[in-house]
N, C-alpha and C. Protein backbone atom coordinates (compact mmCIF):
# COMPACT_ATOMS: atom_id res chain seq x y z
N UNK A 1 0.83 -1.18 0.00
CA UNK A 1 0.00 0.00 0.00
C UNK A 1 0.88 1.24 0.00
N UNK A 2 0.39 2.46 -0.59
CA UNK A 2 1.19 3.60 -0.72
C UNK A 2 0.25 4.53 -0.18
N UNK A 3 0.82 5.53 0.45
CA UNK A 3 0.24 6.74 1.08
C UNK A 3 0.79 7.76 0.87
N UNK A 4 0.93 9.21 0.91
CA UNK A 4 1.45 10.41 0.61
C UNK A 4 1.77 11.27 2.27
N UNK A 5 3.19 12.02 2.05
CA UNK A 5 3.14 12.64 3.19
C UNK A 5 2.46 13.99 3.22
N UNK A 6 1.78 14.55 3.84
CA UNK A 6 0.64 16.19 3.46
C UNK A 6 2.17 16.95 3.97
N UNK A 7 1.32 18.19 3.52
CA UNK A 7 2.15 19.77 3.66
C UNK A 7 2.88 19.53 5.26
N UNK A 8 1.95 19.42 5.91
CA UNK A 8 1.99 19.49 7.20
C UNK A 8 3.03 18.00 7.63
N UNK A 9 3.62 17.35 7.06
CA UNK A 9 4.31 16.40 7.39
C UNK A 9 3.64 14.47 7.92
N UNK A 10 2.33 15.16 7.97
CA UNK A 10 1.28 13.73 8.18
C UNK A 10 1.71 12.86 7.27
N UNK A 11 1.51 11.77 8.14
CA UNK A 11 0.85 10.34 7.28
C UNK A 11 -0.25 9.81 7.47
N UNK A 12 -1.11 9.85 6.17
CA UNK A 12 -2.45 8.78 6.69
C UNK A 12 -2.05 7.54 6.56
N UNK A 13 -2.37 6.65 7.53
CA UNK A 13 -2.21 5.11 7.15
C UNK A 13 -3.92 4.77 6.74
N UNK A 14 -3.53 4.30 5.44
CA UNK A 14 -4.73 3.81 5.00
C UNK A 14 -6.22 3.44 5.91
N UNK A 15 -6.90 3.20 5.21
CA UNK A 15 -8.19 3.07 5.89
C UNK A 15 -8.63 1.69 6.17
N UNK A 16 -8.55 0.64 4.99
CA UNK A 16 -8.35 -0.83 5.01
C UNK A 16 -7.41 -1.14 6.85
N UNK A 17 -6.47 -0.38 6.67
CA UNK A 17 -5.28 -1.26 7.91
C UNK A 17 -6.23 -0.51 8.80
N UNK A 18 -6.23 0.48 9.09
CA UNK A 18 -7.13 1.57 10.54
C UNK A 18 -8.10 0.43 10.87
N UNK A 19 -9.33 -0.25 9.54
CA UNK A 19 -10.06 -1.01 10.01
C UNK A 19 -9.57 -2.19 10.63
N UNK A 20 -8.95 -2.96 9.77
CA UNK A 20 -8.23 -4.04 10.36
C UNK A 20 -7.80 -4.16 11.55
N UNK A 21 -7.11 -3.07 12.36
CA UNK A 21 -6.08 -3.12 13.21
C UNK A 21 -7.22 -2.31 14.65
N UNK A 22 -7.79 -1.73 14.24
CA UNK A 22 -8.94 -1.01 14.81
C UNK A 22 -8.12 0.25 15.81
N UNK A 23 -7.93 0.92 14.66
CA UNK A 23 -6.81 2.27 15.21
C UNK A 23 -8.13 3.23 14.74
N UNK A 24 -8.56 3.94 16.01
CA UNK A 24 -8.93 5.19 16.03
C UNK A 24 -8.10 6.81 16.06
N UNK A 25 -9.01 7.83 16.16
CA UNK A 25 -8.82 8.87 16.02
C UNK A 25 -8.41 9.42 17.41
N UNK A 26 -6.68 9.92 17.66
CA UNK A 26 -6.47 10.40 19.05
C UNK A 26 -5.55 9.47 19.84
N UNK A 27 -5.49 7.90 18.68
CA UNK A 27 -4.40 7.20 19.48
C UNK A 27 -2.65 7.25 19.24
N UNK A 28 -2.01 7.32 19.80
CA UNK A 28 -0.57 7.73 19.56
C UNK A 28 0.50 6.42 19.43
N UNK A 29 1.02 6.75 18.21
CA UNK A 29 2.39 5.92 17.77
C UNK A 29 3.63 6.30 18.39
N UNK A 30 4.36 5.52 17.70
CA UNK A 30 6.01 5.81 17.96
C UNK A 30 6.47 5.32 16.83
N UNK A 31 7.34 6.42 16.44
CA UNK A 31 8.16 5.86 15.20
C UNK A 31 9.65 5.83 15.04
N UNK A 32 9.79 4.69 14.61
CA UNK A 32 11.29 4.93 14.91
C UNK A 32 12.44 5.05 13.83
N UNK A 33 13.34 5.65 13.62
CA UNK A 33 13.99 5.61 12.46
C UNK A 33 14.95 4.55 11.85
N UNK A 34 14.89 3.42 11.20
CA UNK A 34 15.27 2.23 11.32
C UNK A 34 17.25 2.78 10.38
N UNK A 35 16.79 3.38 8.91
CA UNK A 35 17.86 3.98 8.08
C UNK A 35 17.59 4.59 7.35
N UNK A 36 17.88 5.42 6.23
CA UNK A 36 18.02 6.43 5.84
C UNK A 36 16.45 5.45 4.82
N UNK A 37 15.68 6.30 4.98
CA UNK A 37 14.17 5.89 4.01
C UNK A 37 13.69 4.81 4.50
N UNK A 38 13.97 4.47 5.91
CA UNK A 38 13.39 3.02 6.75
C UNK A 38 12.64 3.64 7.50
N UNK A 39 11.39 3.29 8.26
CA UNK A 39 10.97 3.54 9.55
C UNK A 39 10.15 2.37 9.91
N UNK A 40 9.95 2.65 10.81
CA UNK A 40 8.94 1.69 11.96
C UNK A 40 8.43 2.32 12.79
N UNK A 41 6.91 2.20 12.00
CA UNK A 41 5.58 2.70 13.24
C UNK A 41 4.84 1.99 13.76
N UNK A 42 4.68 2.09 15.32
CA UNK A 42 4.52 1.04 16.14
C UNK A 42 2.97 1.84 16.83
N UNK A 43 2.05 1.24 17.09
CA UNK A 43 1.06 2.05 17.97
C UNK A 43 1.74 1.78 19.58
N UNK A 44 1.53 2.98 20.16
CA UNK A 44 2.18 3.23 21.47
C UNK A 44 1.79 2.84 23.05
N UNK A 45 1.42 1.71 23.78
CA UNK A 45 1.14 1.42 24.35
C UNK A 45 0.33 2.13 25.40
N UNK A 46 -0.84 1.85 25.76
CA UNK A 46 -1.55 2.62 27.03
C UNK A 46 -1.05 2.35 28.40
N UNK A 47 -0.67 3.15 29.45
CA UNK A 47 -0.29 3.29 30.45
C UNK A 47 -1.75 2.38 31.43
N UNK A 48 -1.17 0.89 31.96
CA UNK A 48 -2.24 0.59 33.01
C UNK A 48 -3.31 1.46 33.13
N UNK A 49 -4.28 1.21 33.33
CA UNK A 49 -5.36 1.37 33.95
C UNK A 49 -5.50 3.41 33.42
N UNK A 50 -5.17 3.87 32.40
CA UNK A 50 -5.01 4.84 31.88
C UNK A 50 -6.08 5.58 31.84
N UNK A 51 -6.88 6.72 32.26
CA UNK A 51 -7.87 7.19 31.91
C UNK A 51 -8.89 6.67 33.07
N UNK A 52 -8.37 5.80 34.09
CA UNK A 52 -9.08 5.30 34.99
C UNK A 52 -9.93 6.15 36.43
N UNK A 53 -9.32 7.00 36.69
CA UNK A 53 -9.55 7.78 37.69
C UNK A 53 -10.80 8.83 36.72
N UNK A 54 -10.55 9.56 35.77
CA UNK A 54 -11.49 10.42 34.75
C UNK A 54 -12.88 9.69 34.51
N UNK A 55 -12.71 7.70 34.53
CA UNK A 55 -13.61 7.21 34.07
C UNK A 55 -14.59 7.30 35.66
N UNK A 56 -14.05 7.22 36.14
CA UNK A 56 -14.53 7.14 37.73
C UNK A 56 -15.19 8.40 37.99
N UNK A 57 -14.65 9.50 37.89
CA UNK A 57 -15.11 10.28 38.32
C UNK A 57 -16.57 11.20 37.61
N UNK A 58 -16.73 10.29 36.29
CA UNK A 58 -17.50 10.83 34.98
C UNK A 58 -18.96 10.09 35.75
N UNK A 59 -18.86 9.10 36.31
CA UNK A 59 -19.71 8.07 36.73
C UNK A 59 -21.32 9.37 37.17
N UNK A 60 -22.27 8.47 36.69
CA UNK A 60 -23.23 9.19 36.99
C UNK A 60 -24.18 9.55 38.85
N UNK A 61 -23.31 8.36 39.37
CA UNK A 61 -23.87 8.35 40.93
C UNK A 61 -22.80 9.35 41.38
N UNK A 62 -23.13 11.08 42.04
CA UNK A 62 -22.22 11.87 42.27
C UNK A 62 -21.69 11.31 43.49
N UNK A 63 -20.54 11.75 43.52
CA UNK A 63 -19.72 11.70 44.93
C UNK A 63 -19.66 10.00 45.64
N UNK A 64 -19.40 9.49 44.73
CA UNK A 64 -19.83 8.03 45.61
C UNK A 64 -17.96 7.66 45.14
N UNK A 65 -16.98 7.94 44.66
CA UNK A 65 -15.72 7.72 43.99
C UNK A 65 -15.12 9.38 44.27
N UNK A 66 -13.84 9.33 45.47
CA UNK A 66 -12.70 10.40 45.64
C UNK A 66 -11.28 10.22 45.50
N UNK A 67 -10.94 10.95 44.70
CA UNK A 67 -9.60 10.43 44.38
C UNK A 67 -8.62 9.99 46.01
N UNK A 68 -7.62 9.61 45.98
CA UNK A 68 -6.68 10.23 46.95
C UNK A 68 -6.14 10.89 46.36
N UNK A 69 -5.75 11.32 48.12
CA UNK A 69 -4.47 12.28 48.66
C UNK A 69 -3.15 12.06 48.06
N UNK A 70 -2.16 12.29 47.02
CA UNK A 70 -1.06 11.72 46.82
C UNK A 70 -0.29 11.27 48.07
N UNK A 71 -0.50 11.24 49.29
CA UNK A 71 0.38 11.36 50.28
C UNK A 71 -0.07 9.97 50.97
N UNK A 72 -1.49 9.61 50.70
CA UNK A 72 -2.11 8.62 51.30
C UNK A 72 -1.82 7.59 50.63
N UNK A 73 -1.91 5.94 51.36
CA UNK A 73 -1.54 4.98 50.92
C UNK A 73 -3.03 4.10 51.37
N UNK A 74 -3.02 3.29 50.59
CA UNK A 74 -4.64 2.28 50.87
C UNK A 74 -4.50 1.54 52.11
N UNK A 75 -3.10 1.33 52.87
CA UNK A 75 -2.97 1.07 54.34
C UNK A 75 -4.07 2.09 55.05
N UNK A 76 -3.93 3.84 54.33
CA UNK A 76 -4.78 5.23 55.18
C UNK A 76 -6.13 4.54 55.24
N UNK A 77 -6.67 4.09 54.52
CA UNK A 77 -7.91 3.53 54.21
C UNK A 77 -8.83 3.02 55.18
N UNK A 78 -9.91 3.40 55.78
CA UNK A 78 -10.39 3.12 56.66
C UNK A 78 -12.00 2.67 56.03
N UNK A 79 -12.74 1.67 56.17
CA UNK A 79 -13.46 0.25 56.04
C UNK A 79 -15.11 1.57 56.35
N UNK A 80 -15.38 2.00 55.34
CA UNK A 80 -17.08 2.43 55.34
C UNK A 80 -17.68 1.39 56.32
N UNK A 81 -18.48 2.46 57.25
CA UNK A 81 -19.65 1.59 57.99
C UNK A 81 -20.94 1.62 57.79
N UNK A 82 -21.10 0.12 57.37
CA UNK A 82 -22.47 -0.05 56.57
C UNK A 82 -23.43 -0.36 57.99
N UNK A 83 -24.86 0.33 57.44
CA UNK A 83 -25.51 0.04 58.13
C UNK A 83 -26.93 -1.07 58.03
């Protein structure tokens, strides 16, 4: 497959592979320079549980999910009393 680089230095990777591979809009590569007209583009791995705290806090039951304290450890953690 052949693609063109734009003004702006982009590459589209085709649309066939995007489907295939199921690469959306907003996800980030790494490319690496292998030799002179070589590269290797790799999609860039998500950081654990990435976006996890944002997903939590989007949740529609308010206030039921608080982040911590950077200072606190889940030892700080003290056991809700249910009634």
């Amino acid at each position: 497959m052949k693609t063109t680089v734009s003004t702006k230095g982009q590459v589209v990777i085709p649309a066939e592979i995007r489907e295939e591979d199921e690469i959306k809009p907003g996800q980030e590569f790494e490319i690496e320079r292998l030799d002179r007209g070589e590269y290797r583009l790799k999609r860039a791995e998500k950081e654990r549980n990435a976006g996890l705290v944002q997903l939590l806090l989007s949740c529609p039951v308010k206030d039921w999910f608080h982040p911590m304290d950077r200072t606190e450890t889940t030892a700080d953690l003290k056991a809700p009393a249910f009634k």
